[in-house]
N, C-alpha and C. Protein backbone atom coordinates (compact mmCIF):
# COMPACT_ATOMS: atom_id res chain seq x y z
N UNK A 1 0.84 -1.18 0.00
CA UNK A 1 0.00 0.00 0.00
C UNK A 1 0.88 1.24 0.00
N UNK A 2 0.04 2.23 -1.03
CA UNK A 2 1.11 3.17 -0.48
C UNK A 2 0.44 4.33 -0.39
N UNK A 3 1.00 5.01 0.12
CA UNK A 3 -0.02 6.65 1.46
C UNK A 3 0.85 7.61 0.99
N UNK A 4 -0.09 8.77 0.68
CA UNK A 4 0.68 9.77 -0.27
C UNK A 4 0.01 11.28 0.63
N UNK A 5 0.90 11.46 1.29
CA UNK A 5 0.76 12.71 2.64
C UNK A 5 0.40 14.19 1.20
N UNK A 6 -0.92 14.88 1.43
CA UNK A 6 -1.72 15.32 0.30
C UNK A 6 -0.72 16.51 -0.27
N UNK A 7 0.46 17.11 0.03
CA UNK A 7 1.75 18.04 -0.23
C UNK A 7 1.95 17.25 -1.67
N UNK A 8 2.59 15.78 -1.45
CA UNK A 8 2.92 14.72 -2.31
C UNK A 8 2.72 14.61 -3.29
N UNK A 9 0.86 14.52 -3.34
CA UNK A 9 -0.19 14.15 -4.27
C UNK A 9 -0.05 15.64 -5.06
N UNK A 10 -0.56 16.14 -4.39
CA UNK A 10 -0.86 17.66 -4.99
C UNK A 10 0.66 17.90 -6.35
N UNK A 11 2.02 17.75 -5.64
CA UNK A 11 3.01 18.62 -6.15
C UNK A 11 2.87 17.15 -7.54
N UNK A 12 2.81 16.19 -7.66
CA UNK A 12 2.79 14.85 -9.00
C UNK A 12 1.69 15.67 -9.68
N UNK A 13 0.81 15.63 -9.25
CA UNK A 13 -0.20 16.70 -10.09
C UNK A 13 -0.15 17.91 -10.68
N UNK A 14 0.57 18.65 -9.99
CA UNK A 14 0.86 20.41 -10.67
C UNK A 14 1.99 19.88 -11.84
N UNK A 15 2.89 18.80 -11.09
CA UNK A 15 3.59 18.96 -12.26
C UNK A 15 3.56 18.42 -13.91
N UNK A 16 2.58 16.90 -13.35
CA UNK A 16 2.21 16.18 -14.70
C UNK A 16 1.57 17.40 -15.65
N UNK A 17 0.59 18.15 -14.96
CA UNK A 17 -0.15 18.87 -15.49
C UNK A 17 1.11 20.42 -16.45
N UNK A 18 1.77 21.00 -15.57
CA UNK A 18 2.62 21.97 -15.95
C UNK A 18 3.24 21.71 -17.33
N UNK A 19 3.94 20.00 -17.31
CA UNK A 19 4.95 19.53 -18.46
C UNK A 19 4.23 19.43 -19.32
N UNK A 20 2.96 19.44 -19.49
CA UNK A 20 2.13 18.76 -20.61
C UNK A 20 2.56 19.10 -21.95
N UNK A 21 2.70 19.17 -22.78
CA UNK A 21 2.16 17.76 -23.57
C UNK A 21 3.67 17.00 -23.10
N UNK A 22 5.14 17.01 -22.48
CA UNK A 22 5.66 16.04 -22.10
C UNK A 22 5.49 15.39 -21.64
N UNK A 23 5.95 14.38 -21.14
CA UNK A 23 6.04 13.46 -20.11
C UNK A 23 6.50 14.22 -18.65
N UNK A 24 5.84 14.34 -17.60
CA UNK A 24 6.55 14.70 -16.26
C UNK A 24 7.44 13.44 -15.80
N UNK A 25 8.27 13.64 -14.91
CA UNK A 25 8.62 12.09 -13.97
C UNK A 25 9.54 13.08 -12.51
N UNK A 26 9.59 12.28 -11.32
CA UNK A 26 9.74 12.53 -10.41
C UNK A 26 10.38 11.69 -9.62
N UNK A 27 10.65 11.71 -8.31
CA UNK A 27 11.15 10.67 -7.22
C UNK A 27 9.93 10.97 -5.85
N UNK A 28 10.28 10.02 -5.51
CA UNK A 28 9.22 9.33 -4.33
C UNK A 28 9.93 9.36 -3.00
N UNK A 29 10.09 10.23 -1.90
CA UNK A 29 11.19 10.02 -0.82
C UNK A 29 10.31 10.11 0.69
N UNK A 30 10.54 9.05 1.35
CA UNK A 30 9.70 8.45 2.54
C UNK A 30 10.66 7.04 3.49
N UNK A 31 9.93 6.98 4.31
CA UNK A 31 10.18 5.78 5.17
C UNK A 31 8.90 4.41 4.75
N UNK A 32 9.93 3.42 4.58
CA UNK A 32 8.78 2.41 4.28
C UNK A 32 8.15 1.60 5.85
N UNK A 33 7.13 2.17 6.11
CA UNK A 33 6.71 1.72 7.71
C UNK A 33 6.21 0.82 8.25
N UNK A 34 5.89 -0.20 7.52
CA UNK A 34 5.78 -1.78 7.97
C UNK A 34 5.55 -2.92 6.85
N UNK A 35 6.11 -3.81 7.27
CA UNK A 35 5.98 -5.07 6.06
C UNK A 35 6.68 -6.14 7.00
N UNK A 36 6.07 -7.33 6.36
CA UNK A 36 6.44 -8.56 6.80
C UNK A 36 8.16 -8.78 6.19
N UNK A 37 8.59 -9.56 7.50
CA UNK A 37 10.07 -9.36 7.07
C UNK A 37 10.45 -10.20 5.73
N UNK A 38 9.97 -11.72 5.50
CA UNK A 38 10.17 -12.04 4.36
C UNK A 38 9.80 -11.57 3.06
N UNK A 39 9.46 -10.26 2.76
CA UNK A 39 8.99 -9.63 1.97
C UNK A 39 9.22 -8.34 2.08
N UNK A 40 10.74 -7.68 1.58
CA UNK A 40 11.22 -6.56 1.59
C UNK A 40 10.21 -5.64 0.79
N UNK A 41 9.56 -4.44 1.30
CA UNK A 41 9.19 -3.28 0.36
C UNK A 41 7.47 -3.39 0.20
N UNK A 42 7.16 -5.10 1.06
CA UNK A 42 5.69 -5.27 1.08
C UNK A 42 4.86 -4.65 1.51
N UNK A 43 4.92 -3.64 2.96
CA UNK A 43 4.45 -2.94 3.47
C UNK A 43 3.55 -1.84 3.09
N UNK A 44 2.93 -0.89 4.35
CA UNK A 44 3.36 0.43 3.40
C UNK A 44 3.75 1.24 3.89
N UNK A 45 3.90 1.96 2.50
CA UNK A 45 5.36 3.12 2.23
C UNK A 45 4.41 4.73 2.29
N UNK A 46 5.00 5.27 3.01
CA UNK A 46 4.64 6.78 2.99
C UNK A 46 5.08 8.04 2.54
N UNK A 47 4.65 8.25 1.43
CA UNK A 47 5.55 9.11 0.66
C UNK A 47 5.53 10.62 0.83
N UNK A 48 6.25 11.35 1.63
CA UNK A 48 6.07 12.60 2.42
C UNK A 48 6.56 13.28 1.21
N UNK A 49 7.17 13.00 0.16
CA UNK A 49 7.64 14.44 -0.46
C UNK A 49 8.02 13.55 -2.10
N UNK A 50 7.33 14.12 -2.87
CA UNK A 50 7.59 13.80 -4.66
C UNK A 50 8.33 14.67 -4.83
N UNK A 51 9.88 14.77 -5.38
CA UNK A 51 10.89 15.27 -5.93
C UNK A 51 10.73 15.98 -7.40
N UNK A 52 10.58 16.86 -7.90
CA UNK A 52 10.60 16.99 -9.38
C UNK A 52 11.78 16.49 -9.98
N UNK A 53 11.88 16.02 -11.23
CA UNK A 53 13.21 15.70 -11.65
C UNK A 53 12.75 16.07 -13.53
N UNK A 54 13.89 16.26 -13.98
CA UNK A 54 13.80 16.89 -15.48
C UNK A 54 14.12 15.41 -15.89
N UNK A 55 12.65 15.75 -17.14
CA UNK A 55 13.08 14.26 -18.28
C UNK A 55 13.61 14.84 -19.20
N UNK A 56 15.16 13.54 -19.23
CA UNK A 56 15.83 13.66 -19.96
C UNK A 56 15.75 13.65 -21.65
N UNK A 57 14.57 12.61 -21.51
CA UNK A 57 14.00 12.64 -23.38
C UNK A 57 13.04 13.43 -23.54
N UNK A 58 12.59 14.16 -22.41
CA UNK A 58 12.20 15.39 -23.11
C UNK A 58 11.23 15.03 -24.49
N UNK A 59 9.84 13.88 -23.66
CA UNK A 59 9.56 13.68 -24.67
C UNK A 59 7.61 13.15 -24.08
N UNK A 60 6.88 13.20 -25.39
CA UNK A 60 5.55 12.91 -24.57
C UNK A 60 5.30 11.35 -24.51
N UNK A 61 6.10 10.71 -24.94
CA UNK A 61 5.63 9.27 -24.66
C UNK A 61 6.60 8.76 -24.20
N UNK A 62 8.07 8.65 -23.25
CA UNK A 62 8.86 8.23 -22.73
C UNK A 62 9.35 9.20 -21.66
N UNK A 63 9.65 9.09 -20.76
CA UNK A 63 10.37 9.84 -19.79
C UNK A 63 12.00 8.98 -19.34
N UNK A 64 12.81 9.55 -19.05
CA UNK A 64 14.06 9.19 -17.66
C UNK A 64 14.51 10.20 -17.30
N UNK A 65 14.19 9.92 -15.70
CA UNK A 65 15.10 11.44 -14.90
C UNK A 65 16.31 11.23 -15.08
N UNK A 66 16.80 12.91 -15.19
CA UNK A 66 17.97 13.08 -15.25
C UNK A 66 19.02 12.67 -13.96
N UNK A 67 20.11 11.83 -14.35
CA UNK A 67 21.03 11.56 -13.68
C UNK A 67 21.62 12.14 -12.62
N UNK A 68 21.38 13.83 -12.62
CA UNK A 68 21.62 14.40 -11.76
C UNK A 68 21.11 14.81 -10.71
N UNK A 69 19.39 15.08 -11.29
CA UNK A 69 18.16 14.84 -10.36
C UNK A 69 17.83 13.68 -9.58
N UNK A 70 18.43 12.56 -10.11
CA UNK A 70 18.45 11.53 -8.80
C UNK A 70 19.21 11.64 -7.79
N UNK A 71 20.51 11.69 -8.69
CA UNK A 71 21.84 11.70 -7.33
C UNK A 71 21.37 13.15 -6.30
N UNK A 72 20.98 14.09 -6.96
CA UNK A 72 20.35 15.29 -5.91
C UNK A 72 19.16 14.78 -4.72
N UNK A 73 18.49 14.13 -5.11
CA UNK A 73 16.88 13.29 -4.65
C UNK A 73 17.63 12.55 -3.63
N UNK A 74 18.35 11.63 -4.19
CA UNK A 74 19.10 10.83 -3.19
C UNK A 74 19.53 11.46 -1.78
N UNK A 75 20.42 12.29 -2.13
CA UNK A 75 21.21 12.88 -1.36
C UNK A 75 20.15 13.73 -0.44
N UNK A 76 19.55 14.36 -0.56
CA UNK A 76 18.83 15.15 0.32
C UNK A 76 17.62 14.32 0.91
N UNK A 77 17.33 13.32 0.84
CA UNK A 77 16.56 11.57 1.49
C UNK A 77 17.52 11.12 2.24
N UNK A 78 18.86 11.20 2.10
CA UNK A 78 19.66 10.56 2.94
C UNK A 78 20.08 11.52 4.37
N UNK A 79 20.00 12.87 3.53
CA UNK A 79 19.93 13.67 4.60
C UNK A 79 19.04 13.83 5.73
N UNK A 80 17.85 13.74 5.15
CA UNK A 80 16.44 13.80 5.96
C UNK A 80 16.16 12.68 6.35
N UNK A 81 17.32 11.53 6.84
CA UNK A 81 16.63 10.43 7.08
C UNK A 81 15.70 9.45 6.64
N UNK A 82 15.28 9.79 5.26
CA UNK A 82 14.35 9.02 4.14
C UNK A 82 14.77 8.34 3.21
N UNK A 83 14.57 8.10 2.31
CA UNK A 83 15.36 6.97 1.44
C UNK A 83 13.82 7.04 -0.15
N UNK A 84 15.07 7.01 -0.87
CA UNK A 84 13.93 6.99 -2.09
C UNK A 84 13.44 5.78 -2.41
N UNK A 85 12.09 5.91 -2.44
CA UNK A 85 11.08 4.52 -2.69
C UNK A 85 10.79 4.32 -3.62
N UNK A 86 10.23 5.20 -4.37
CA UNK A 86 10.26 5.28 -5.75
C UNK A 86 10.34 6.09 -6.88
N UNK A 87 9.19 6.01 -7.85
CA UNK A 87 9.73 7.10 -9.40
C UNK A 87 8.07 7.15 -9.52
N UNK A 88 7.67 8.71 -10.20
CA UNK A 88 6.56 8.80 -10.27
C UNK A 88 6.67 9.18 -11.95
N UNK A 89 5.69 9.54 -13.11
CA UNK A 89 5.54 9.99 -14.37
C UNK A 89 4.30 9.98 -14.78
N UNK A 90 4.37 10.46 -15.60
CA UNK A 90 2.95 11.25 -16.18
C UNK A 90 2.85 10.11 -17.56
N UNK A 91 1.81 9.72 -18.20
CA UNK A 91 1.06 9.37 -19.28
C UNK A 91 0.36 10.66 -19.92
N UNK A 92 0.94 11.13 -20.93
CA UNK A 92 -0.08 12.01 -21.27
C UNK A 92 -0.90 12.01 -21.98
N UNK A 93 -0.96 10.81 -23.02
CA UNK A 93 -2.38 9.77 -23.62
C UNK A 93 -2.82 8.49 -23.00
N UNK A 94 -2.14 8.32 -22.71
CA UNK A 94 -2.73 6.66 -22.03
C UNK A 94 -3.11 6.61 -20.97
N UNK A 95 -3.49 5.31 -20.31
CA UNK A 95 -3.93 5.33 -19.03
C UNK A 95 -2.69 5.05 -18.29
N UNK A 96 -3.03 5.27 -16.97
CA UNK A 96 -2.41 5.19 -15.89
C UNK A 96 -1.82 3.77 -15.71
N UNK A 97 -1.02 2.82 -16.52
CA UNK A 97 -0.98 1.28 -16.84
C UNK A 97 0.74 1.86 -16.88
N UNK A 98 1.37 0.85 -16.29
CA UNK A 98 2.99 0.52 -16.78
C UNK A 98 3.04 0.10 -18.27
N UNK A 99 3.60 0.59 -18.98
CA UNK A 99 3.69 0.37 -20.58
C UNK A 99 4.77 -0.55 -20.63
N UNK A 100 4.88 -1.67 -21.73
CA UNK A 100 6.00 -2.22 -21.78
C UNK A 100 7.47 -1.61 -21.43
N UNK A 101 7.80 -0.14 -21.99
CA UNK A 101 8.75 0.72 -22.23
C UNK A 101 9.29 0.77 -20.65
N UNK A 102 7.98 1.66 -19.30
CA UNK A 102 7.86 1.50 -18.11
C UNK A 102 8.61 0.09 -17.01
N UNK A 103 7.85 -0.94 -17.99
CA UNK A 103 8.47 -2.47 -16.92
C UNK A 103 9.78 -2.34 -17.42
N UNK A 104 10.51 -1.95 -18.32
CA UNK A 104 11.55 -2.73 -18.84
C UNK A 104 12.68 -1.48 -18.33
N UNK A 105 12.43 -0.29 -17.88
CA UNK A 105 13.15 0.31 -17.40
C UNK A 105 12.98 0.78 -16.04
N UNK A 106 12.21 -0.49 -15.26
CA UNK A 106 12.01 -0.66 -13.86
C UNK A 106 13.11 -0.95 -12.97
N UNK A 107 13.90 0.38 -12.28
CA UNK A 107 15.26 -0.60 -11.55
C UNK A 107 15.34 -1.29 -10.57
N UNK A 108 14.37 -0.96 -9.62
CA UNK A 108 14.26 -1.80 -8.36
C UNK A 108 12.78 -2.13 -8.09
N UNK A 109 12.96 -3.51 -7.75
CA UNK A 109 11.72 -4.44 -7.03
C UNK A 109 10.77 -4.04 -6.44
N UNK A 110 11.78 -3.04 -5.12
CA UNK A 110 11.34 -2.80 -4.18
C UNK A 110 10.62 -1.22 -3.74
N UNK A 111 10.65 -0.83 -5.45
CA UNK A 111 10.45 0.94 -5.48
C UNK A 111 9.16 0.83 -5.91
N UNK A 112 7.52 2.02 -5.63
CA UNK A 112 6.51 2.36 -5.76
C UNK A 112 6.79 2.84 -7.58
N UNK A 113 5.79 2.45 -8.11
CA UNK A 113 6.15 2.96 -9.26
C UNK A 113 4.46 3.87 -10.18
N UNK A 114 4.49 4.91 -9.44
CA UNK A 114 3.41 5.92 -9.83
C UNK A 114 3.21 6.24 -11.15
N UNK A 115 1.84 6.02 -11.69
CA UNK A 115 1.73 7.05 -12.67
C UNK A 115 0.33 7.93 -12.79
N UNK A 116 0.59 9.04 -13.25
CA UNK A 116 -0.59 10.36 -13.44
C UNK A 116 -0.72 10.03 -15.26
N UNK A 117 -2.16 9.73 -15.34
CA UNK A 117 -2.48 9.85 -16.22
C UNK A 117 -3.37 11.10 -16.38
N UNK A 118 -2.93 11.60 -17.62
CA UNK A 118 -3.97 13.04 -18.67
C UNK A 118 -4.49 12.43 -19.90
N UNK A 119 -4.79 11.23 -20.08
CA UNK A 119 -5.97 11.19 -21.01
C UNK A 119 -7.34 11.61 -20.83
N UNK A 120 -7.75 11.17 -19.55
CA UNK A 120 -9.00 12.17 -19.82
C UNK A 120 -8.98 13.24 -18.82
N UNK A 121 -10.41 13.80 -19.22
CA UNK A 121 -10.43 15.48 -18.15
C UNK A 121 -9.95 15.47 -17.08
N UNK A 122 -10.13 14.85 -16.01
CA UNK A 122 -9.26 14.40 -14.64
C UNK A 122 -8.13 13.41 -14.71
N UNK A 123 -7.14 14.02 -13.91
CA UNK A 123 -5.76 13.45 -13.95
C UNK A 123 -6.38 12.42 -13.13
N UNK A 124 -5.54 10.60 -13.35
CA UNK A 124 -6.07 9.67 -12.78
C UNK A 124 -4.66 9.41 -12.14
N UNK A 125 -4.58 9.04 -11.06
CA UNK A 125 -2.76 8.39 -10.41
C UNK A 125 -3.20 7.34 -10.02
N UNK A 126 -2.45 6.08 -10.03
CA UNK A 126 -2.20 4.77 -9.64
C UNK A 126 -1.14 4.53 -9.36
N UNK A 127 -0.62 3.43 -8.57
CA UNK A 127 0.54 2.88 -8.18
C UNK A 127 0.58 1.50 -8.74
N UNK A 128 1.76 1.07 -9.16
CA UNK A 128 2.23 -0.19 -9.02
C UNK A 128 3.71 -0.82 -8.37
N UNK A 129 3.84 -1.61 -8.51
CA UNK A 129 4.61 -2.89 -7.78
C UNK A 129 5.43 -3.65 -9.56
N UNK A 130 6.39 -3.26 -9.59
CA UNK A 130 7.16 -4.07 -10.89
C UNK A 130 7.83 -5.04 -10.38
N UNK A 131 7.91 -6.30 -10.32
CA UNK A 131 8.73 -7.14 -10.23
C UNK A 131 8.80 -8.38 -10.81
N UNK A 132 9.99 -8.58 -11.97
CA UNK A 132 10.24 -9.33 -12.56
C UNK A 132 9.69 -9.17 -13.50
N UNK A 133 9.01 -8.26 -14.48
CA UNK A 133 8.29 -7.59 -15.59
C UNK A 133 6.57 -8.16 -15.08
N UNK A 134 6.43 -8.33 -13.85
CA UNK A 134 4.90 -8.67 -13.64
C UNK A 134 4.51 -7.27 -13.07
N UNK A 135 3.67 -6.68 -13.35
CA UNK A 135 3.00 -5.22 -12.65
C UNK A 135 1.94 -5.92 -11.71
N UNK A 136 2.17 -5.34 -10.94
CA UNK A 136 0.45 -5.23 -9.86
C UNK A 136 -0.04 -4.04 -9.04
N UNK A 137 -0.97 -4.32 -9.33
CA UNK A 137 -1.33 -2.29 -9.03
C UNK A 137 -1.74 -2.69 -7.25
N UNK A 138 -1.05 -1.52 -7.08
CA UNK A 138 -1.26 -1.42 -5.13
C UNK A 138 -2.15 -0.30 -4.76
N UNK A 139 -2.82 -0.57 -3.38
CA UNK A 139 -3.66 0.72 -3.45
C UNK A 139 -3.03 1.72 -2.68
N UNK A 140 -4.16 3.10 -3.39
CA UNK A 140 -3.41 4.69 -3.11
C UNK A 140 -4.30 4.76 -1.75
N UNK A 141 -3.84 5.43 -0.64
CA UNK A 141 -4.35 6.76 0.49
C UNK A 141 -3.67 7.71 0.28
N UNK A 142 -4.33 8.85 0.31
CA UNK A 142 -4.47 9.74 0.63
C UNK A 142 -4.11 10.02 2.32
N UNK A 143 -3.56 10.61 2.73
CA UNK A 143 -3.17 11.04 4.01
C UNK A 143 -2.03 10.07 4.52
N UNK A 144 -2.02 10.24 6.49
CA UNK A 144 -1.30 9.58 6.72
C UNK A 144 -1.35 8.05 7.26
N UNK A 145 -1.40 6.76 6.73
CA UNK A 145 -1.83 5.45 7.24
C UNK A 145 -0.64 5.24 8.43
């Protein structure tokens, strides 16, 4: 599960919406606050603060943050005691679905993997779970669980 403290939600939204017609993408930085131990990342994760990060392809149907915007993301999560969980991005025709393109440039198991869709009039956000090119969509809160 994952809980998106409404700062979070709000700032994935201004920005999917701002980049449009690009692709937005972002980082995810929180404490993951409970899960069964044989199952790293199962829990849920509370995501106090979405990072903006510049896409590098600069493009409306692919995104990757820039290299530098992570190592920055990183670094200031490590500072604050948080740790990056995951990567958020915008769809700006499609639905809110991991696209082949999405699974295959999934780096970790154990990271939330958001997307804001703008196909239709209301931006739609979902989460998923990538592991091993299988998606499974996890559910969103709103506030703090």
């Amino acid at each position: 599960m994952l809980s998106l403290e409404r700062d979070a939600y709000l700032a994935m939204l201004s920005h999917a919406l701002g980049a449009y017609p690009e692709e937005a993408c972002g980082l995810l930085v929180g404490p993951v606050l409970a899960g069964p131990a044989d199952e790293p990342g199962a829990g849920v994760a509370r995501v106090v603060r979405a990072v903006r990060a510049r896409n590098e392809a600069a493009s409306a149907r692919v995104y990757t943050v820039h290299p530098l915007d992570l190592l920055r993301a990183d670094r200031e999560a490590q500072q604050a005691g948080a740790e990056l969980i995951g990567v958020y991005h915008s769809h700006t025709h499609t639905a809110a679905f991991p696209s082949p393109t999405d699974v295959a440039q999934a780096p970790d198991p154990s990271w939330h993997y958001v997307l804001v869709s703008l196909a239709a009039p209301e931006p739609v956000l979902r989460s998923y779970r990538i592991v091993d090119g299988k998606r499974t969509e996890e559910p969103v809160v709103l506030g703090i669980v």
